[in-house]
Protein backbone atom coordinates (compact mmCIF):
# COMPACT_ATOMS: atom_id res chain seq x y z
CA UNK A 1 -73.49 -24.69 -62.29
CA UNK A 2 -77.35 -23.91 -61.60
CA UNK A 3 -78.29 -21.98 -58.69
CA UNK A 4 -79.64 -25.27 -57.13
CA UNK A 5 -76.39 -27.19 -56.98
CA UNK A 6 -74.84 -23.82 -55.83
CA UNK A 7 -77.02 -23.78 -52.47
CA UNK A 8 -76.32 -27.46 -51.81
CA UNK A 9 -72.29 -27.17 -52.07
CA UNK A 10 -72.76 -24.16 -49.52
CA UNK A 11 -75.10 -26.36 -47.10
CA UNK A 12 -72.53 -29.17 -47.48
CA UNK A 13 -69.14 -28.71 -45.88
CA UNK A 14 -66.43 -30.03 -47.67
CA UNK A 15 -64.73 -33.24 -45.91
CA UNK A 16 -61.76 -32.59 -43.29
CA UNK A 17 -58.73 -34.83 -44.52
CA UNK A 18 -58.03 -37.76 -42.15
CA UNK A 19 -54.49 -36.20 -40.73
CA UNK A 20 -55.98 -33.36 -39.63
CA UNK A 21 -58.62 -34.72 -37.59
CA UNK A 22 -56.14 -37.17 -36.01
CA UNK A 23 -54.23 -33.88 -34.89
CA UNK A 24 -56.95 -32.31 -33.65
CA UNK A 25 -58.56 -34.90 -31.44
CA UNK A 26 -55.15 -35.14 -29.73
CA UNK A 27 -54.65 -31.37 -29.35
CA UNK A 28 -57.88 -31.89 -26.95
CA UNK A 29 -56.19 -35.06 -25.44
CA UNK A 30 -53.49 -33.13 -24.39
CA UNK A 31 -55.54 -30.81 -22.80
CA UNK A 32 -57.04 -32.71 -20.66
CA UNK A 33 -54.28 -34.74 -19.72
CA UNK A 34 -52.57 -31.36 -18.56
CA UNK A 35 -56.05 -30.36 -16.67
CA UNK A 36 -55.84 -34.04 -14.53
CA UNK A 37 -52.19 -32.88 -13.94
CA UNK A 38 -53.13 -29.99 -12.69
CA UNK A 39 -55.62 -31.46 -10.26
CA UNK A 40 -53.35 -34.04 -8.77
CA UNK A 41 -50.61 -31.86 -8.31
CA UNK A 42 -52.91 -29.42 -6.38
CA UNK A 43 -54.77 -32.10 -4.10
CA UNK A 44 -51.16 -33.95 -3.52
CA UNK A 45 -50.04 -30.33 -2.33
CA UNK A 46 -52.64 -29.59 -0.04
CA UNK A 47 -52.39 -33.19 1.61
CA UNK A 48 -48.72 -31.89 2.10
CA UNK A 49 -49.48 -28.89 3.59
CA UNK A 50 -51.80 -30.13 5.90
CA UNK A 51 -48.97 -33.17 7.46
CA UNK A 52 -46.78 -30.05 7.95
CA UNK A 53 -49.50 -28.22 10.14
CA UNK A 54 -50.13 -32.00 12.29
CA UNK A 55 -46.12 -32.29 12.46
CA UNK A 56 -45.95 -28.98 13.55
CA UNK A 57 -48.63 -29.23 16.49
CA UNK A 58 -46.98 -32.63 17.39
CA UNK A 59 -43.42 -32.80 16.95
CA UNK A 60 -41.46 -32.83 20.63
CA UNK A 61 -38.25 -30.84 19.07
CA UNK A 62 -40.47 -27.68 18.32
CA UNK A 63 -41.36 -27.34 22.77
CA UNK A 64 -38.83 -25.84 24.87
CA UNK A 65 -36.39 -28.61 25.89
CA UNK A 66 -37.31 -29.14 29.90
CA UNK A 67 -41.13 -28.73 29.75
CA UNK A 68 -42.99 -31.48 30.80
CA UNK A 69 -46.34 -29.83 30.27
CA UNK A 70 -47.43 -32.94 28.69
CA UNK A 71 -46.16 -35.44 31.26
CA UNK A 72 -48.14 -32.96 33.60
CA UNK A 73 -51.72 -34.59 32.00
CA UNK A 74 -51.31 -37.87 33.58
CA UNK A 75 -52.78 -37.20 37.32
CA UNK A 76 -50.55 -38.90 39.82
CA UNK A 77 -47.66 -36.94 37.79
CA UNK A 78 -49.84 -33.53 37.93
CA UNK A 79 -50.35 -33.97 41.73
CA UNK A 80 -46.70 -35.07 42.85
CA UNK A 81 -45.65 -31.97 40.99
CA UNK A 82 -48.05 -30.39 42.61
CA UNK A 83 -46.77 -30.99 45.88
CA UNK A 84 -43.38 -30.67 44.95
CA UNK A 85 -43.18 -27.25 44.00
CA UNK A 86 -45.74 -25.70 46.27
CA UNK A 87 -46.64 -28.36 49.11
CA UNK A 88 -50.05 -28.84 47.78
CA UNK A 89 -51.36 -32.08 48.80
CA UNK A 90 -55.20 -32.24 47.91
CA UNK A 91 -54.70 -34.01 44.82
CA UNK A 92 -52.01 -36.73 46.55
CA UNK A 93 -54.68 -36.99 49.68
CA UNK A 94 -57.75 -37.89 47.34
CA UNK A 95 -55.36 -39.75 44.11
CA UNK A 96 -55.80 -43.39 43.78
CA UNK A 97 -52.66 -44.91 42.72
CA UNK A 98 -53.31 -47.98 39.46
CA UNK A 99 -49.78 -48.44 39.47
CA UNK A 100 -48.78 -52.21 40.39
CA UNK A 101 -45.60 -51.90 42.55
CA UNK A 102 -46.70 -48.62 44.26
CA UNK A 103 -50.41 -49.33 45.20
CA UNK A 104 -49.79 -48.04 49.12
CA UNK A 105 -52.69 -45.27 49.86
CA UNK A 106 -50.76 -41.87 51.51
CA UNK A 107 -49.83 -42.24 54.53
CA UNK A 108 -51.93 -40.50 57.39
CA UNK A 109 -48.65 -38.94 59.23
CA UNK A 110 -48.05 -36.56 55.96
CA UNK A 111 -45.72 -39.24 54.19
CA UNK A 112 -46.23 -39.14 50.17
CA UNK A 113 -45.43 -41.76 47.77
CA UNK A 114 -43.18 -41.13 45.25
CA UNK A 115 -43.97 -40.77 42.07
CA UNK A 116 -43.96 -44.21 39.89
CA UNK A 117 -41.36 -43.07 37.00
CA UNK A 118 -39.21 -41.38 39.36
CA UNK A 119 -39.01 -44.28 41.93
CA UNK A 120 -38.48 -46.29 38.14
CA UNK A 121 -35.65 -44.10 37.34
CA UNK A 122 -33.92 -44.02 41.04
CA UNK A 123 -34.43 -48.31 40.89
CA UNK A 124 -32.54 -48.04 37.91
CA UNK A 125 -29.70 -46.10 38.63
CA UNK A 126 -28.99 -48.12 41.67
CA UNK A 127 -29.28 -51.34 39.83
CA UNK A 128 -26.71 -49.64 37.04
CA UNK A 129 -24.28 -48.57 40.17
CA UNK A 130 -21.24 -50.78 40.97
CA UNK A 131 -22.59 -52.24 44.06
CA UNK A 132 -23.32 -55.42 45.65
CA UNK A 133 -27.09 -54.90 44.64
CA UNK A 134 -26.32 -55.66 40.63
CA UNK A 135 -25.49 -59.39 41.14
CA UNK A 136 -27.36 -59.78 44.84
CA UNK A 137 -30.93 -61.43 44.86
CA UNK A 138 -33.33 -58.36 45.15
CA UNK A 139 -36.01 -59.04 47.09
CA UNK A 140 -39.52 -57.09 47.94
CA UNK A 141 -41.38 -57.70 50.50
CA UNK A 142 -44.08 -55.51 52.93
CA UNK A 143 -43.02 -56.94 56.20
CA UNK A 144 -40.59 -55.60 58.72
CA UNK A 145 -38.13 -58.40 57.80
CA UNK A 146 -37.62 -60.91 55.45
CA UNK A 147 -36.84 -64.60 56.50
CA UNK A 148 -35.04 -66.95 54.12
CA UNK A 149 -34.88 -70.37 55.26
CA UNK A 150 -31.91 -72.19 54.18
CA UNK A 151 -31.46 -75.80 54.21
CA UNK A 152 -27.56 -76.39 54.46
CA UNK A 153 -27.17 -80.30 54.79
CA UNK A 154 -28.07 -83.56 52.86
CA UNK A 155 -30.60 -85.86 53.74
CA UNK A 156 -28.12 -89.03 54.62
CA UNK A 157 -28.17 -92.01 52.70
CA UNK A 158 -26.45 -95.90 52.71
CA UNK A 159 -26.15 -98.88 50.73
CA UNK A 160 -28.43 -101.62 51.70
CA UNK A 161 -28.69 -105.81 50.80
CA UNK A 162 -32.27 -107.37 49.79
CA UNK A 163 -33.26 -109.06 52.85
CA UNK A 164 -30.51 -107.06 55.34
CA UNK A 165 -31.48 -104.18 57.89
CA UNK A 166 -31.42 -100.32 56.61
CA UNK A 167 -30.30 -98.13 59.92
CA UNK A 168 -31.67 -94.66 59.96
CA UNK A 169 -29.97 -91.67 58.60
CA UNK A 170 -29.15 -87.88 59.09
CA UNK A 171 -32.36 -85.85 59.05
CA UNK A 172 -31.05 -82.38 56.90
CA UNK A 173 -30.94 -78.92 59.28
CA UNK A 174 -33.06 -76.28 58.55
CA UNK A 175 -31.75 -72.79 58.98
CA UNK A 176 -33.67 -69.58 59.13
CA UNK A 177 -31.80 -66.12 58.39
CA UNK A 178 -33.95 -62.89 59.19
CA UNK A 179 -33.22 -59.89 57.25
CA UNK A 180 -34.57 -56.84 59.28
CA UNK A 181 -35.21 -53.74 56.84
CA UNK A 182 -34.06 -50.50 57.87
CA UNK A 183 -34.75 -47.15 56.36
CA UNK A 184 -32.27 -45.14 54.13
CA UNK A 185 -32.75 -41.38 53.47
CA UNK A 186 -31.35 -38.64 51.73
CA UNK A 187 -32.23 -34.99 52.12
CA UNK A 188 -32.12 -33.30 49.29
CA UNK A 189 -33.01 -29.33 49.00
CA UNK A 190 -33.67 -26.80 46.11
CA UNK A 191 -34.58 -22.95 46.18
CA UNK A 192 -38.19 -22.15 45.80
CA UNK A 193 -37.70 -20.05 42.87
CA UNK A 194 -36.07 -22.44 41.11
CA UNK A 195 -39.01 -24.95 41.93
CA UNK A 196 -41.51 -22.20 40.72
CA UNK A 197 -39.95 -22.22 37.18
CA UNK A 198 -41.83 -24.32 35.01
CA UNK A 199 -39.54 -25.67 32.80
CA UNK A 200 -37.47 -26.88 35.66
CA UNK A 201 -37.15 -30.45 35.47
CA UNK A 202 -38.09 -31.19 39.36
CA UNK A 203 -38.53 -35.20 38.89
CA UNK A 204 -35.23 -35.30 37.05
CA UNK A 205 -33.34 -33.40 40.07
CA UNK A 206 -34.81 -35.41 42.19
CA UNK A 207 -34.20 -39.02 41.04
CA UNK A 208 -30.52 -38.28 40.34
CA UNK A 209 -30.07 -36.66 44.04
CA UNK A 210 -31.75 -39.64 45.57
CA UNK A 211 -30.22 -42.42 43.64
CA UNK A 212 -26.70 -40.78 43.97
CA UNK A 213 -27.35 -40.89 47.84
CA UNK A 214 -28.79 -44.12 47.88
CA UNK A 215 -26.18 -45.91 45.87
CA UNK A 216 -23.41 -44.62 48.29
CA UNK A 217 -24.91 -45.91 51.25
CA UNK A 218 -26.52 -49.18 49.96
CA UNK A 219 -22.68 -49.97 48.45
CA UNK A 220 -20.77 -49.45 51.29
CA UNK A 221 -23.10 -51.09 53.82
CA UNK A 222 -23.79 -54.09 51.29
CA UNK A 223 -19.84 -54.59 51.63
CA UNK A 224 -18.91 -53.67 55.41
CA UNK A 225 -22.44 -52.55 57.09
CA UNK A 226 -22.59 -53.66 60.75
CA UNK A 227 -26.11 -54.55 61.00
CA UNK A 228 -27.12 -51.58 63.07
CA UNK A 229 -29.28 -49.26 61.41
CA UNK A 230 -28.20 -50.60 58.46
CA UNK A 231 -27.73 -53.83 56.29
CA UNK A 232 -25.17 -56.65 57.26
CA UNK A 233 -22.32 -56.32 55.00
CA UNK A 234 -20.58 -59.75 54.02
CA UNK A 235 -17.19 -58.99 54.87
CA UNK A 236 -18.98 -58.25 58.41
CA UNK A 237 -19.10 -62.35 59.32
CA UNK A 238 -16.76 -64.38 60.74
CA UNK A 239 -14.24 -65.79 59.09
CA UNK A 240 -11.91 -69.15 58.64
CA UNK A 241 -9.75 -70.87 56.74
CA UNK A 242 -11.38 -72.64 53.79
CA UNK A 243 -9.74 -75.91 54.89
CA UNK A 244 -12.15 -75.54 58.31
CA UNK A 245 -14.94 -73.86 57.04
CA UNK A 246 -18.64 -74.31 58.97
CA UNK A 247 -21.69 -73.13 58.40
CA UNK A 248 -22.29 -69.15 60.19
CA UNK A 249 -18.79 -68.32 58.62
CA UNK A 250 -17.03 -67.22 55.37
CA UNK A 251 -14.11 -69.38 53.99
CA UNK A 252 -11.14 -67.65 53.04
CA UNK A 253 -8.31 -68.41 50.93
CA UNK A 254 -4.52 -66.92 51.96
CA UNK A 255 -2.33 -65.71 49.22
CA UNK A 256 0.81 -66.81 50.96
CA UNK A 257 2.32 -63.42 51.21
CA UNK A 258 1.29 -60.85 53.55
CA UNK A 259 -0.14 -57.62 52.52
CA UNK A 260 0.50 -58.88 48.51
CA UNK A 261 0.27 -61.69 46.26
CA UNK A 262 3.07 -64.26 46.86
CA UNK A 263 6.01 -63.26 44.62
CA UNK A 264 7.03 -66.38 42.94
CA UNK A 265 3.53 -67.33 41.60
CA UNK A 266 0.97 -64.78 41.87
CA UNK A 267 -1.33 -66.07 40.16
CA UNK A 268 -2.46 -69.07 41.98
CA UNK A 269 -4.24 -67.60 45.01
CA UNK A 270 -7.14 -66.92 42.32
CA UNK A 271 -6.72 -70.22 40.89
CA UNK A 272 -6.92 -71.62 44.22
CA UNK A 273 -9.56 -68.76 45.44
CA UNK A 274 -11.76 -69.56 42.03
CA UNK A 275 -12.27 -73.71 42.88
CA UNK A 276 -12.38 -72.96 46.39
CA UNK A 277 -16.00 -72.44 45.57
CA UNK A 278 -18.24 -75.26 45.51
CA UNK A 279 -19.15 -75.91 41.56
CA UNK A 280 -22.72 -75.75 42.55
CA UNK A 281 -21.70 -72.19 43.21
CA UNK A 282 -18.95 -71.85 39.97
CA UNK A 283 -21.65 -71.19 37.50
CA UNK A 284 -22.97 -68.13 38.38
CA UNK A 285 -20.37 -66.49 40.51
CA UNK A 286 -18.42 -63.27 40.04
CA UNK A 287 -15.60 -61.75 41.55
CA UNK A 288 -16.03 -58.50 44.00
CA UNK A 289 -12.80 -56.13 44.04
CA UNK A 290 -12.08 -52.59 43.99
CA UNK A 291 -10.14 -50.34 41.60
CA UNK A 292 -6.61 -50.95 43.01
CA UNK A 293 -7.03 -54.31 43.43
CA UNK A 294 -7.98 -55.38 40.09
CA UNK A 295 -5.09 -52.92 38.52
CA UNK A 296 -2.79 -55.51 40.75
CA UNK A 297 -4.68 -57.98 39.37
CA UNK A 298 -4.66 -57.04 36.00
CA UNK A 299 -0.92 -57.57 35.39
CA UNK A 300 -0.92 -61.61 36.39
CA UNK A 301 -0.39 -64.21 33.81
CA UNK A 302 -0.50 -67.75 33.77
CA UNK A 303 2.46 -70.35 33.38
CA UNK A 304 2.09 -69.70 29.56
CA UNK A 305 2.12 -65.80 29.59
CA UNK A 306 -1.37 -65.25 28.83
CA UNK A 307 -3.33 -62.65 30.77
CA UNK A 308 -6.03 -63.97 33.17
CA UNK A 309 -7.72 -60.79 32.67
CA UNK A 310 -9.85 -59.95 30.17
CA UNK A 311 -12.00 -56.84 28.73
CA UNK A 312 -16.03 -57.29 27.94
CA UNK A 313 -15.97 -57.56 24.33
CA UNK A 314 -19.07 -55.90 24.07
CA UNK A 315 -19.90 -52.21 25.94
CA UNK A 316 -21.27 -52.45 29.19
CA UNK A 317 -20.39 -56.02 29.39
CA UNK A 318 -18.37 -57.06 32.48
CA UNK A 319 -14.16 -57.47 32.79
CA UNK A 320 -13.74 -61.15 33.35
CA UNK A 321 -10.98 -62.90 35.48
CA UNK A 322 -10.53 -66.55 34.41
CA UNK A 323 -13.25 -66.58 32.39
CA UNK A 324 -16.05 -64.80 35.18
CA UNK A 325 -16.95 -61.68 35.89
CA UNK A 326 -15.39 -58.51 37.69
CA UNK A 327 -17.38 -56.20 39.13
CA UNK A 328 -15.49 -53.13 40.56
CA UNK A 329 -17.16 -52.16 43.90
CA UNK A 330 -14.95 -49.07 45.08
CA UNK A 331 -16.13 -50.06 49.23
CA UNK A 332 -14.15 -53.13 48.96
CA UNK A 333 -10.70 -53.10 51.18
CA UNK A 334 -7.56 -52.07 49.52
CA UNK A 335 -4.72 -54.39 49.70
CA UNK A 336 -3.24 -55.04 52.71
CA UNK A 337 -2.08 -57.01 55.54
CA UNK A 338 -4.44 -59.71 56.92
CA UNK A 339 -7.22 -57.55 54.28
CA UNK A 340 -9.82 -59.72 52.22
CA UNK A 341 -9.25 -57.39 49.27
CA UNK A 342 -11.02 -59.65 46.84
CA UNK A 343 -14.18 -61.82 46.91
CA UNK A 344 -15.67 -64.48 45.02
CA UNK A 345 -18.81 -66.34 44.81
CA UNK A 346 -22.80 -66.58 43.27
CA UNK A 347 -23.98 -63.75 45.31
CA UNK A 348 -27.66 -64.65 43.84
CA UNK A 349 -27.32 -67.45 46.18
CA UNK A 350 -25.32 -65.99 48.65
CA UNK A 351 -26.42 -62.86 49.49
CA UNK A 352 -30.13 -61.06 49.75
CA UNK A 353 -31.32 -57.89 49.67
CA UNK A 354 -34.79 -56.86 50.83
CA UNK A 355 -36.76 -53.93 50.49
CA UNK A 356 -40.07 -52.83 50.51
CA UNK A 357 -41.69 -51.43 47.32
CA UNK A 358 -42.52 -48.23 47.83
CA UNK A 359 -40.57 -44.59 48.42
CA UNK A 360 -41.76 -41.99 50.48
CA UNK A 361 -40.86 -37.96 50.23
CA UNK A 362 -41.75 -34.97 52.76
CA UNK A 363 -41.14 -31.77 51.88
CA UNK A 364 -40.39 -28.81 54.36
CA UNK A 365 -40.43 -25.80 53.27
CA UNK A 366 -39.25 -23.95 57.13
CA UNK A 367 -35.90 -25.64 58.00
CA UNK A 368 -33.64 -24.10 55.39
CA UNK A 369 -35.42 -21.10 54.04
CA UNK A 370 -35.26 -19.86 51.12
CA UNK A 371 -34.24 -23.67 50.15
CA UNK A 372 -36.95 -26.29 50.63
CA UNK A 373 -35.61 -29.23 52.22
CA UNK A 374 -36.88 -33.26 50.64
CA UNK A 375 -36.69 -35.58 53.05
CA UNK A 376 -36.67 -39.30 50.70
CA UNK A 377 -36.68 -42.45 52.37
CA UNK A 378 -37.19 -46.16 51.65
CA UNK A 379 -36.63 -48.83 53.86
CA UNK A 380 -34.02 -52.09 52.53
CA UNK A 381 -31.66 -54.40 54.20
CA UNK A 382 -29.26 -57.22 53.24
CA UNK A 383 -27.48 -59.81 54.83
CA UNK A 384 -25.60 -64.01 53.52
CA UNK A 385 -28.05 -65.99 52.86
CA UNK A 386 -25.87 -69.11 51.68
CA UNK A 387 -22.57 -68.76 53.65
CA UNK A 388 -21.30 -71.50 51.18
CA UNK A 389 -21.65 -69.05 48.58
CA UNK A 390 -19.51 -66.62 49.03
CA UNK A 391 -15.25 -67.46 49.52
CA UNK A 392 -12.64 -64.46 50.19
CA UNK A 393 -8.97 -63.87 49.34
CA UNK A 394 -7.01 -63.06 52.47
CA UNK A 395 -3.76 -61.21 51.99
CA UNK A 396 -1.87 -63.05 54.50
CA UNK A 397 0.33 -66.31 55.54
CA UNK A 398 -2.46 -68.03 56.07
């Protein structure tokens, strides 16, 4: 080989065999196929890490159980707590009020509306209660009273010929039923320490004091009130037998025995009770007992041995009694003699309930130191609207 050839063969590389190429090019693949690993697994990791810092500035379960720190930012909520726990009232006296059923300024004699959630939550609660009030028609109104005008009679009528005379007929009556309101009130009190402590749960305490007054009373004096300083309760009208019923009084149906259901066949005093009621009426009526009385009535069967009583099949849905409702209101009379123990009827028609929107608190802070007395009141009253409505069992003769 001459010195010339030798200097080109060193200047020339000799060629790389096809396989190992191949093996090298994917050696470098690899690579960076690993290096985009590596970068997506890093950026997916950070994105993690920063939804555990938001979650952990934002999740409820991670603040201590009763604050309501964050309620507190909403101003009507800020000031009624405010006023609740210290008596100041500069942010109630200058707070305008957007919400739509409590849109009454403060009053000028020191009277503060409550709160809109906590008036929600003590609405609720009595609605929930076993009283009159869940199947009455609720009414709200911002007068002293509330009149419903009730037209109990049918415009008359007659068959006439083509050419003969057509005599005039009964013009229908037109009644009118006030319904004065009158003001219910419970006086709650807490200590003032345990107001100061923040994660005290004052609007809580408060709803669930007020409602468990207000349910009491409204419940009793839907039932039995005498009209004075409070509702009229149904059972507080006169009453006949269904077979001379007029308008102004409550029919009533007698079981045949007195003080009890008659012995031989129980069960027909709420057969006779249940179509007593016009079926204008039958539709939407329930029956009105308390706890003893429906136990009684619990055991009666019908001339085939089949229960008339039946469970809600699903929760919170109503017993029913021959195929309508029960609802269990504990200021009902026991049974006894000459008692109307049980009642039946569409108390949307026959009896109303009227209040007036909004709730009022004053707190006093002197009476019952070192407790600081609430003073809540509302104003509501009730009284028949549609004495047709509404029929009652009579344990009696007749």
């Amino acid at each position: 080989m001459t010195e010339r050839q030798s200097r080109a063969r060193e200047h020339c590389p000799e060629p790389v065999h096809p396989a190992a190429e191949v093996a090298t090019e994917m050696v470098e693949f690899l690579k960076e196929i690993k290096g985009f690993q590596i970068e997506v697994k890093q950026s997916l990791q950070y994105q993690e890490e920063r939804l555990n810092m938001l979650n952990q500035k934002t999740m409820t379960y991670g603040r201590p159980a009763l604050s309501v720190s964050a309620e507190l930012e909403a101003p009507h909520k800020k000031a009624f707590d405010a006023y609740l726990r210290s008596g100041d009232d500069d942010g109630l006296r200058g707070l305008v009020l957007e919400g739509k059923a409590l849109n009454s300024s403060v009053a000028a004699e020191g009277g503060y509306l409550v709160d809109p959630q906590t008036a929600e939550m003590i609405r609720s609660s009595l609605k929930s209660t076993s009283s009159v009030r869940a199947i009455a028609n609720v009414v709200q109104v911002e007068a002293t009273s509330f009149d419903v005008i009730i037209d109990h009679s049918d415009v008359g009528s007659g068959w006439a010929t083509e050419s003969g005379s057509v005599s005039e007929t009964a013009t229908p009556a037109i009644e009118r039923i006030s319904i004065p309101l009158h003001e219910l009130s419970a006086m709650p009190k807490a200590s003032q320490r345990l107001l100061d402590d923040s994660a005290f749960d004052i609007e809580g305490w408060l709803a669930s004091r007020i409602s468990d007054k207000f349910a009491r009373a409204e419940a009793a004096a839907f039932v039995a009130g005498d009209g004075i300083d409070k509702p009229t309760g149904f059972l507080t009208h006169a009453k006949v037998s269904d077979d001379a019923w007029t308008w102004g009084n409550l029919g009533f149906i007698p079981t045949g025995e007195v003080g009890d259901f008659n012995a031989a066949n129980p069960a027909d005093a709420i057969v006779d009770l249940v179509y007593a009621l016009d079926a204008t009426y039958r539709a939407n009526a329930s029956f009105v007992m308390n706890s003893k009385t429906a136990g009684a009535v619990r055991k009666m069967k019908d001339a085939d041995g089949r229960f008339l009583w039946s469970d809600g099949l699903a929760a919170g849905e109503p017993a029913r009694l021959m195929g309508y409702p029960v609802l269990i209101a504990e200021d009902m009379p026991d049974i006894a003699a000459n008692a109307y123990a049980v009642a039946f009827g569409d108390f949307a028609a026959g009896y109303t309930i009227a209040e007036r929107p909004d709730m009022r608190v004053l707190r006093d802070p002197f009476s019952a130191k070192p407790h600081v007395l609430f003073y809540a009141s509302k104003r509501v009253g009730g009284d028949v609207s549609d004495f047709g409505a509404i029929k009652l069992l009579k344990f009696a003769i007749n």
